[in-house]
Protein backbone atom coordinates (compact mmCIF):
# COMPACT_ATOMS: atom_id res chain seq x y z
CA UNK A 1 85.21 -8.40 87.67
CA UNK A 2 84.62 -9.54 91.22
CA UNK A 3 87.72 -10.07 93.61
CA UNK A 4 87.65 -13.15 95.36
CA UNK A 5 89.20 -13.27 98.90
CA UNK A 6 92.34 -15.38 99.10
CA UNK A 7 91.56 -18.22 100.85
CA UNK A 8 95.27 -18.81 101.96
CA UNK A 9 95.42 -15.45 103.48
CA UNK A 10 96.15 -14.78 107.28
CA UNK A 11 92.71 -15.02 108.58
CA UNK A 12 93.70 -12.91 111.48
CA UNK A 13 94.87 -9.89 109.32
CA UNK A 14 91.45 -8.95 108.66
CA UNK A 15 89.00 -9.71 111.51
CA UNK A 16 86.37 -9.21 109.79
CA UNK A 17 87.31 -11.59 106.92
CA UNK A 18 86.96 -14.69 109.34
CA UNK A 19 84.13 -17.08 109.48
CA UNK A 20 80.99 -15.70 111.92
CA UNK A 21 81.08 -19.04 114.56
CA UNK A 22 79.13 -19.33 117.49
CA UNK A 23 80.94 -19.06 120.66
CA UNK A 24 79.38 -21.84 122.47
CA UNK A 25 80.39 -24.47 119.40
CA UNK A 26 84.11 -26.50 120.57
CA UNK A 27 86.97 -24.59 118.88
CA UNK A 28 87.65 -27.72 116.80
CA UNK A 29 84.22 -27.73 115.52
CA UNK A 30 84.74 -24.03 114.08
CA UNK A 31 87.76 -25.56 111.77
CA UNK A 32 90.03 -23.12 113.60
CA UNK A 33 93.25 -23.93 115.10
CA UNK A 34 93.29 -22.52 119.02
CA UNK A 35 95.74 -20.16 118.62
CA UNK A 36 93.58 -18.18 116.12
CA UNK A 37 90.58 -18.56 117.85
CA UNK A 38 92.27 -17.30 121.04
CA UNK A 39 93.94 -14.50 119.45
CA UNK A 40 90.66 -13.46 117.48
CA UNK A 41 88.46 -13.57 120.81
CA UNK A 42 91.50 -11.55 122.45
CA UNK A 43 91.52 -8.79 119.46
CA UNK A 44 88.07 -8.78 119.97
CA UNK A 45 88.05 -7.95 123.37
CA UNK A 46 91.25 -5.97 123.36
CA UNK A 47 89.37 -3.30 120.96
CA UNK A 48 85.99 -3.40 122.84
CA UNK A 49 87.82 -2.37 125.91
CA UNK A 50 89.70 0.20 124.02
CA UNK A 51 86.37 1.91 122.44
CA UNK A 52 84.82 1.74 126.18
CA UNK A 53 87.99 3.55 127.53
CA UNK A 54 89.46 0.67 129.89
CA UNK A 55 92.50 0.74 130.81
CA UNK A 56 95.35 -1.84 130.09
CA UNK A 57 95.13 -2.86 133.98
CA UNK A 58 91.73 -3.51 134.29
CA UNK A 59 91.45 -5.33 130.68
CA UNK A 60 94.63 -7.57 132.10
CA UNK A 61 92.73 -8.03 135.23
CA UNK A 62 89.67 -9.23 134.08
CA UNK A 63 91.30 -11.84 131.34
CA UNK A 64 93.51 -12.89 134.19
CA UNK A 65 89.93 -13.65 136.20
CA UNK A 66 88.33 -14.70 133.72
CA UNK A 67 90.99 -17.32 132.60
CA UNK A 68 91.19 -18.32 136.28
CA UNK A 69 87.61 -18.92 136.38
CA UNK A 70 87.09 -21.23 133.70
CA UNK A 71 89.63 -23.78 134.79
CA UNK A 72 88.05 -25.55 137.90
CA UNK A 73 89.85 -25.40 141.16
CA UNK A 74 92.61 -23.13 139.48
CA UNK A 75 91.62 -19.97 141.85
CA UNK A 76 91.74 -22.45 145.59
CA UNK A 77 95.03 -23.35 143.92
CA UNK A 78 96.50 -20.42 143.65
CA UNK A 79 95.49 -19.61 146.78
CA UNK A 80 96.91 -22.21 148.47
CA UNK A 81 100.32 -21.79 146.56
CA UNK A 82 100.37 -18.33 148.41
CA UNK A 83 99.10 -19.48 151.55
CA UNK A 84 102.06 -21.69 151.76
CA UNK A 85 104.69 -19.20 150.30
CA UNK A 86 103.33 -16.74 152.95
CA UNK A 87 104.03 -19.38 155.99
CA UNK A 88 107.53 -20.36 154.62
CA UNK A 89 108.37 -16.47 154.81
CA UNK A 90 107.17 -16.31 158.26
CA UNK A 91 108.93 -19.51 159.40
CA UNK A 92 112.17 -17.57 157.20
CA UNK A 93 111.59 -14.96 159.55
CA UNK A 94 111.68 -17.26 162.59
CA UNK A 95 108.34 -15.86 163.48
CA UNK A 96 106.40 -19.40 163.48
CA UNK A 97 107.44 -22.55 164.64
CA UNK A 98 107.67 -26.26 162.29
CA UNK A 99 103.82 -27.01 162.66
């Protein structure tokens, strides 16, 4: 008698139970919803870093980057944000005049 996976089952309880899909393909054309597709990819790269002995700082560093990275103009952004946060503390301070 051969088992049969359930094909109702949490995908994500078994990574290696869930479709191969290539990473370049949209997420909609893999016939996952996002939040699966994220999470696997995350798991994924949670337990590479893991095996390789990275710590939790540097994995949370690089997904930070790399999220940061793939949105376009995200990074001068942020940047900016702080740039201006940093001058309204010094003008706080009374250490800069209104420009």
């Amino acid at each position: 008698m051969q088992h049969h996976p359930d094909p109702l089952a949490d995908p994500s309880a078994d990574p290696s139970a869930q479709p191969e899909t290539s990473e370049s393909e949209p997420i909609e054309a893999r016939g996952l919803p996002w939040q699966i597709e994220v999470g696997r990819l995350l798991t994924r790269a949670a337990a590479i870093c893991v095996e390789q002995g990275v710590d939790v700082e540097a994995f949370m560093k690089g997904a930070w980057s790399a999220y940061v990275e793939s949105r376009p103009g995200m990074r001068d952004y942020l940047e900016e944000m702080q740039l201006r946060e940093q001058l309204e503390e010094i003008r706080k301070l009374g250490r800069m005049g209104q420009a």
